[in-house]
Protein backbone atom coordinates (compact mmCIF):
# COMPACT_ATOMS: atom_id res chain seq x y z
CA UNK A 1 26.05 -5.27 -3.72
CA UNK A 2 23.31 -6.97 -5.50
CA UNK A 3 21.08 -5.15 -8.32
CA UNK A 4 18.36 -4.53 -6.34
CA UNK A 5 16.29 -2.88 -9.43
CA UNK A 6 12.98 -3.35 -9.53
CA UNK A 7 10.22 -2.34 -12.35
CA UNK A 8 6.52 -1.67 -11.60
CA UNK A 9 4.78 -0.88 -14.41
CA UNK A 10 7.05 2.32 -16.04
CA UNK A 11 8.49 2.82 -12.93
CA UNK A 12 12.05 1.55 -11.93
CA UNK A 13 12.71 1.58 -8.00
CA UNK A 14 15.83 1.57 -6.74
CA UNK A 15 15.40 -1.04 -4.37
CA UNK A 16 12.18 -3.76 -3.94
CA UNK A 17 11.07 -2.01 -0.28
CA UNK A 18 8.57 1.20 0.11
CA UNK A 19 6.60 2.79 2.94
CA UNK A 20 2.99 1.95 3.50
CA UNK A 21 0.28 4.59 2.91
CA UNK A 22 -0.16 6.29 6.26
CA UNK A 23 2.50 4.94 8.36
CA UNK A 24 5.17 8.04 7.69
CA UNK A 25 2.97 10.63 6.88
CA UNK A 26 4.05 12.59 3.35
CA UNK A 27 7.72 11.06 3.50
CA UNK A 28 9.36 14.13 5.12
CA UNK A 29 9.26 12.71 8.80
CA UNK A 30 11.54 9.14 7.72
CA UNK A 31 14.36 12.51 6.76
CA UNK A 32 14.51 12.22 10.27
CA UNK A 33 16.08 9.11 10.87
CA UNK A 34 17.36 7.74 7.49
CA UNK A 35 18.01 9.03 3.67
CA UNK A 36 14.41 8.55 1.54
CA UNK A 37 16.76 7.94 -1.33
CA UNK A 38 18.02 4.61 0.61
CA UNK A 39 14.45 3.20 -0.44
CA UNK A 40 12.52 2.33 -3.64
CA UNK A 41 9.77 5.10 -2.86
CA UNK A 42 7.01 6.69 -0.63
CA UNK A 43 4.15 5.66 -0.79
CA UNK A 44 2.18 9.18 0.64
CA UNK A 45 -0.98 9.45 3.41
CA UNK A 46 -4.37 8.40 1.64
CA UNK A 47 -5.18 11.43 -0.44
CA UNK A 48 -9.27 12.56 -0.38
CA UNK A 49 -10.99 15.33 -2.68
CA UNK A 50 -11.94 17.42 0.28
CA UNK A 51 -10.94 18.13 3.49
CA UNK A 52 -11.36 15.16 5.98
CA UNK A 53 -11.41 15.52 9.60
CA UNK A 54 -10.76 11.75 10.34
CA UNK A 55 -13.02 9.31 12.90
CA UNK A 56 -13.10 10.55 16.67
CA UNK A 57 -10.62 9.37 18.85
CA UNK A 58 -9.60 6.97 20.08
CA UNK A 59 -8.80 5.49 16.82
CA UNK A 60 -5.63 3.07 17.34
CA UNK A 61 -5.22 0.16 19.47
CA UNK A 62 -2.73 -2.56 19.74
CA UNK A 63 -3.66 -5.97 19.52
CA UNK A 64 -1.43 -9.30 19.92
CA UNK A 65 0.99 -9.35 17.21
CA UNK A 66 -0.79 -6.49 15.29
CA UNK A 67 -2.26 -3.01 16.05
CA UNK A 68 -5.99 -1.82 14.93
CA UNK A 69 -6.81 1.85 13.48
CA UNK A 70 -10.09 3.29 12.00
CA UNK A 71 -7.78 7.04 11.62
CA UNK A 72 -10.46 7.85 8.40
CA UNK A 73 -8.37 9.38 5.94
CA UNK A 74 -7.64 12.32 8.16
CA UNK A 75 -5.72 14.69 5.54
CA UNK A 76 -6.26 18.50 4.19
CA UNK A 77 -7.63 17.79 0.97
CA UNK A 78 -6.21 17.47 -2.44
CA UNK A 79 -5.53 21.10 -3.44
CA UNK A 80 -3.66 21.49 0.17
CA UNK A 81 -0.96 18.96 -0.62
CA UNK A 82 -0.91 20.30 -3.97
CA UNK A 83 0.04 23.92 -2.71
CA UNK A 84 1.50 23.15 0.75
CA UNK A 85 3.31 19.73 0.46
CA UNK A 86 4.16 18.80 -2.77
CA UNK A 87 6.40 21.54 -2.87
CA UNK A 88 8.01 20.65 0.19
CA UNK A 89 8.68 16.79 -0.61
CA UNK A 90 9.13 16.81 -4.58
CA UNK A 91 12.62 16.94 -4.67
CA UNK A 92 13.04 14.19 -2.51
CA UNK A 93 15.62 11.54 -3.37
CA UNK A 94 13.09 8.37 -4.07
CA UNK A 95 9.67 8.09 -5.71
CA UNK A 96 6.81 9.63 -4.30
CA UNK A 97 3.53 7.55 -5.15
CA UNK A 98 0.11 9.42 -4.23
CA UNK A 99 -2.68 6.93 -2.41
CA UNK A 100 -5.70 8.11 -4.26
CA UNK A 101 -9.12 7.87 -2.26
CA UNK A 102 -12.89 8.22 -3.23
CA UNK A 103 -16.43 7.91 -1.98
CA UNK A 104 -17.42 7.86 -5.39
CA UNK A 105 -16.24 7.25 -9.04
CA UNK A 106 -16.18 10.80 -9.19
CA UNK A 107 -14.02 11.53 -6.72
CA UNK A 108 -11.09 9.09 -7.68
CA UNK A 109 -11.21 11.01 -11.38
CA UNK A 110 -11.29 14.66 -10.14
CA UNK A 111 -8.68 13.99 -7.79
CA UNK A 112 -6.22 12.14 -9.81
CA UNK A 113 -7.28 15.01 -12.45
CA UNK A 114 -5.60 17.46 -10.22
CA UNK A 115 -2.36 15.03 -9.82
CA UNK A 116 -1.74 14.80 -13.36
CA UNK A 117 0.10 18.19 -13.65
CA UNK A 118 2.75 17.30 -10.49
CA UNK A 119 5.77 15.96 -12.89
CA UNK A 120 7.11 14.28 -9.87
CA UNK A 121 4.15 11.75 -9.07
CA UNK A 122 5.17 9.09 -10.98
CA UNK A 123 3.01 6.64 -10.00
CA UNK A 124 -0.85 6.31 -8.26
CA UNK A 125 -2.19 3.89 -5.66
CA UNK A 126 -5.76 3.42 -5.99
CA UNK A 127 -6.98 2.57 -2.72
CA UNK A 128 -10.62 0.70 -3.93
CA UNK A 129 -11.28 -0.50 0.17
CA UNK A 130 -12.71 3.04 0.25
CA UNK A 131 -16.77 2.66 1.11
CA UNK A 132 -19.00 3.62 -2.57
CA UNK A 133 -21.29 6.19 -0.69
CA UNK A 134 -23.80 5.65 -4.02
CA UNK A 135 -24.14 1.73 -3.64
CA UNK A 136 -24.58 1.99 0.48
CA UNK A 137 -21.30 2.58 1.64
CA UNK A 138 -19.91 -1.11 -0.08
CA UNK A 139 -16.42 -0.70 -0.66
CA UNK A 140 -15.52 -0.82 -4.13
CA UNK A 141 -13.10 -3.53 -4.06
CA UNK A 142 -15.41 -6.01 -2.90
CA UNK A 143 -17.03 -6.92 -5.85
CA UNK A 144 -15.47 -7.45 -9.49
CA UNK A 145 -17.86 -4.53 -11.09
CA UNK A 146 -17.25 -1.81 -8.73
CA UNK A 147 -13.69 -2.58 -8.53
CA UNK A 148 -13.50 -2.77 -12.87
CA UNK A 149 -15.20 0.27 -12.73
CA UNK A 150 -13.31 2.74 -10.60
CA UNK A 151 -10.13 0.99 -12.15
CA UNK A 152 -11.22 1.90 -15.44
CA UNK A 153 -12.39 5.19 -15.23
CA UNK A 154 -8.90 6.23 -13.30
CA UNK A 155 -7.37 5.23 -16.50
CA UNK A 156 -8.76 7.01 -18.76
CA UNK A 157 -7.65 9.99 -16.89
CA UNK A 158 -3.92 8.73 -15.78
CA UNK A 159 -1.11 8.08 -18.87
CA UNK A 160 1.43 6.74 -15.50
CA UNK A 161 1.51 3.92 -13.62
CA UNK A 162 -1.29 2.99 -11.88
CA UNK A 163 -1.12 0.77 -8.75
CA UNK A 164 -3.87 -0.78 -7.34
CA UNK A 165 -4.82 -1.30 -3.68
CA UNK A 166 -6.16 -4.48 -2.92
CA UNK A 167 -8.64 -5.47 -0.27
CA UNK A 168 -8.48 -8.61 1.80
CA UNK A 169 -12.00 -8.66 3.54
CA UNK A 170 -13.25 -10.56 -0.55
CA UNK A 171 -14.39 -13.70 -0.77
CA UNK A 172 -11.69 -14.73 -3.40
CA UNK A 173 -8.81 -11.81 -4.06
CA UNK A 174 -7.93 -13.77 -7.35
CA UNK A 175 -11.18 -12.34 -9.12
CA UNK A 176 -11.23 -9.40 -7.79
CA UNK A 177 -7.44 -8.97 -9.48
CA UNK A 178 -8.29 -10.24 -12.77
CA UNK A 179 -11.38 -7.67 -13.39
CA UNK A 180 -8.60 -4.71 -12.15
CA UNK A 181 -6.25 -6.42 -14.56
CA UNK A 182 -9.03 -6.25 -17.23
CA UNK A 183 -9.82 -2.53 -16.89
CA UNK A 184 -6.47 -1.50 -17.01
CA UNK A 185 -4.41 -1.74 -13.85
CA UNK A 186 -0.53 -1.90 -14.07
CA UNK A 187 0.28 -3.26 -11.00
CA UNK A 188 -1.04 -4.39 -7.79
CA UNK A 189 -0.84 -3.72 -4.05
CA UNK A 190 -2.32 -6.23 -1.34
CA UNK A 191 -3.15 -6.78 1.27
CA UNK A 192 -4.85 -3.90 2.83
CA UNK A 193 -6.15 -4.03 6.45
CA UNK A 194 -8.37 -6.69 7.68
CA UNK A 195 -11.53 -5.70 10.01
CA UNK A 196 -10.85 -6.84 13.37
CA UNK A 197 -12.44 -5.47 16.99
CA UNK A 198 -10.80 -4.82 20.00
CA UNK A 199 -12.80 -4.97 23.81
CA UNK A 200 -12.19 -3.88 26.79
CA UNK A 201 -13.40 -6.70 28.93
CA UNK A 202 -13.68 -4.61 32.17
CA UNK A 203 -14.97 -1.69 30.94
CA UNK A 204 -17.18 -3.65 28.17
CA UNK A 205 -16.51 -1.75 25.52
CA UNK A 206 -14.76 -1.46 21.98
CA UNK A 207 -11.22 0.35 21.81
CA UNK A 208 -12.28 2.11 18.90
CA UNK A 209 -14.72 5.18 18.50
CA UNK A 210 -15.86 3.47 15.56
CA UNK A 211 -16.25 -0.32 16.65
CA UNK A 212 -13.37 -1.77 14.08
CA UNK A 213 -11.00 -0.96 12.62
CA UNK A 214 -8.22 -2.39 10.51
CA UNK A 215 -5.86 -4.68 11.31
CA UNK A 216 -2.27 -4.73 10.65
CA UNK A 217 1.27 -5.99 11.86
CA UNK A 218 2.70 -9.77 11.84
CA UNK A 219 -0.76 -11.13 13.29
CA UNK A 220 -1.67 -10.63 8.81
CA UNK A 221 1.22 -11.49 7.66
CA UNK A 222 0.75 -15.43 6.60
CA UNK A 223 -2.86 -14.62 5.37
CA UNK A 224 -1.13 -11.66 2.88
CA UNK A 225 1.63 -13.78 1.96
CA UNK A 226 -1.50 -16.24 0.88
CA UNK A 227 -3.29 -13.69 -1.34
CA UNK A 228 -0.27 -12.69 -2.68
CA UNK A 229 0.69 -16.22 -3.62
CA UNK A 230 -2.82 -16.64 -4.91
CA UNK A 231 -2.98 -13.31 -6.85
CA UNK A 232 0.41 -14.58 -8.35
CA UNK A 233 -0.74 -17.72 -10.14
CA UNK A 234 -3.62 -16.04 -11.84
CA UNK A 235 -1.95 -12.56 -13.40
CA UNK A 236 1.29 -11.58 -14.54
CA UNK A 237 1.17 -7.92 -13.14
CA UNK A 238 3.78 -6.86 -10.80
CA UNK A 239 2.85 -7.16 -6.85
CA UNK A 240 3.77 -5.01 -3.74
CA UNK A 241 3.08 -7.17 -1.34
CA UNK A 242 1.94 -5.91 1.94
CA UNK A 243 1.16 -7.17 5.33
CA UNK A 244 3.17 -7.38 8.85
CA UNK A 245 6.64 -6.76 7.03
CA UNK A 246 9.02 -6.57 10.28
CA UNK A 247 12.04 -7.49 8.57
CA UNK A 248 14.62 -8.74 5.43
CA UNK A 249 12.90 -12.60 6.28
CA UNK A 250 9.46 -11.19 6.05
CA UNK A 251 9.87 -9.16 2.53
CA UNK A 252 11.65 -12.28 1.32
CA UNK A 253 9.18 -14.69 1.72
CA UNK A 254 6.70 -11.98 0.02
CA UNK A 255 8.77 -11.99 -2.74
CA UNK A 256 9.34 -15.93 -2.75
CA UNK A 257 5.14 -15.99 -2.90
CA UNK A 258 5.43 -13.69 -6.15
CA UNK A 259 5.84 -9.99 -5.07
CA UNK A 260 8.10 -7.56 -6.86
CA UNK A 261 8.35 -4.96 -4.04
CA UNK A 262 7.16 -4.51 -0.85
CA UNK A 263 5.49 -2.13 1.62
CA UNK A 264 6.90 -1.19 5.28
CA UNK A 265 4.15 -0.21 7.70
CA UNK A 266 3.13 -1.18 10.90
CA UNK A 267 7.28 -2.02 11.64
CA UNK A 268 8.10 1.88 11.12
CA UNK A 269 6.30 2.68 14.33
CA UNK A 270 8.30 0.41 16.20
CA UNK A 271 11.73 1.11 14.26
CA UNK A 272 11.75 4.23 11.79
CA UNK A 273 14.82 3.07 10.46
CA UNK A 274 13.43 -0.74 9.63
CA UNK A 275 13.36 0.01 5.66
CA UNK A 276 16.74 0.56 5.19
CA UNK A 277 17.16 -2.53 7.75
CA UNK A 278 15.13 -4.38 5.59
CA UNK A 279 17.22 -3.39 2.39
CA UNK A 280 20.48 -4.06 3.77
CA UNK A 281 18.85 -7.81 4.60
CA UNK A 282 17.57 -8.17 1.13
CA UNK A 283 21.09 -7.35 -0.06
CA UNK A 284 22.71 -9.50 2.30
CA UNK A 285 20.39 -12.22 1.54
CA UNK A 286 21.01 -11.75 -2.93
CA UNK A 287 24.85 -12.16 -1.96
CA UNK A 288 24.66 -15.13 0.44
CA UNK A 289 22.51 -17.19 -2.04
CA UNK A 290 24.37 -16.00 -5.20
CA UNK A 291 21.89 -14.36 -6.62
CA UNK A 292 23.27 -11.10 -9.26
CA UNK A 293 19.60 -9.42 -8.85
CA UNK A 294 16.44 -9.05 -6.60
CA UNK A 295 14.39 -9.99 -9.32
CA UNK A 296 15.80 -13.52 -9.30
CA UNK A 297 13.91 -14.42 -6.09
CA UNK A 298 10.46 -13.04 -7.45
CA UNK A 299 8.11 -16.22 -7.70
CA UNK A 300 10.79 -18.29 -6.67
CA UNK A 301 8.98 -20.16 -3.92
CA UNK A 302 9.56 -24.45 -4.55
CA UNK A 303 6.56 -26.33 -4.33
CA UNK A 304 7.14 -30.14 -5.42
């Protein structure tokens, strides 16, 4: 077997491939069907400061290639995972990461705040496509300021390593990455979920309750492997990349374009089992193309 180590920021994963935020719920379901400590880590449901109820239904819809959802964050609140779940998933076998939410500045502090005493979150993803109720519901990754800014203050409150979540709906991802990079970001995650709209041509109406939604699944997949690529050439921080990962081939070529790890999402509703798939691939791939570790593939795309 290969050395499949990987290191983002102070944290070493076993193995290059995670789960996507909201795609296996707090980790404990995937015990179900494989091992968590057959994969690099966990990357939990989005995480709010309060109690969210979530967007009426319906609220998922597949598309070609791709599905749509506009679930809202749906969770208990920060203090209930605190009391209810963490104790239930901390002692399992792989990293779990906490997705870190806010509708304002605020909010991303006092929650990650309350994460700092749970020795077995080793890591944050700040999710910055969340809408900055203060500036007119904007999402604060879609401009350089908003996204330095909630970037910056999470670090002054957070001594681990903090992952950022990237939004793709920018006009150019590269300067959004460089002003997290600036205020303090260890790594990055992209891409989030692009807006999208589905009809119902007989009825005349959306699929969603709420009009869009976001877009996942292969239909992404070249544009993420793009803004990776692009995000790439311009820092040296690690990426996860992220976007219509089915299988091994698919995290490959992610890594190729200049990821470190990778995120599993939309593929674990179709096959709970495709992460350790997609590890055994990797693996498969390291040996057939003599390569001692993962990290030898990282950036290795040929252009000439």
């Amino acid at each position: 077997m290969a050395d499949l180590r990987v290191h983002i920021g102070d944290l070493e994963l076993r193995n290059p491939v995670t789960t996507a935020s909201g795609t296996c719920g707090f980790g404990e379901e995937l015990a179900d069907f494989f091992d968590p400590g057959r994969i690099g880590g966990i990357f939990v449901k989005g995480l709010t400061l309060r109690p969210r109820a979530g967007n009426p239904y319906p609220r998922m819809a597949e598309t070609a290639s791709g599905m749509l959802n506009s679930v809202g964050l749906q969770n208990k609140g920060i203090d209930y995972f605190i009391e209810q779940i963490y104790p239930r998933i901390k002692d399992l076998n792989t990293h779990i990461i906490a997705n870190v939410n806010g509708s304002t500045i605020e909010d991303y502090t006092s929650l990650t705040e309350k994460l700092k005493p749970l020795e077995k979150i080793p890591a944050i993803e700040v999710n910055i496509s969340c809408p900055n109720v203060k500036e007119g519901g904007m999402a604060f990754g879609i401009s350089c300021p908003s996204a330095a800014a909630v970037t910056k203050a999470v670090r002054e409150v957070w001594d681990r390593t903090m992952i950022v979540k990237l939004s793709p709906n920018v006009t150019d991802i590269r300067d959004i990455a460089l002003a997290v990079e600036e205020a303090g970001a260890d790594a990055f995650s992209l891409i989030n979920t692009l807006l999208g709209i589905a009809i119902d041509a007989e009825k005349r109406r959306p699929l969603l309750s709420t009009v869009t939604g976001g877009l996942s699944g292969p239909a992404v997949k070249p544009i993420a492997l793009h803004m990776v690529w692009q995000v790439a050439q311009v820092s040296r921080l690690p990426i996860i990349g992220i976007g219509g990962i089915m299988n091994a081939t698919d995290a490959i070529e992610f890594m190729l374009a200049g990821a470190s790890a990778i995120q599993v999402g939309t593929a674990i509703f179709i096959d709970p089992q495709a992460p350790v798939k997609i590890v055994e691939g990797i693996d498969e791939y390291l040996i057939r193309h003599g390569c001692k570790s993962v990290r030898e593939i990282t950036g290795a795309l040929k252009i000439d």
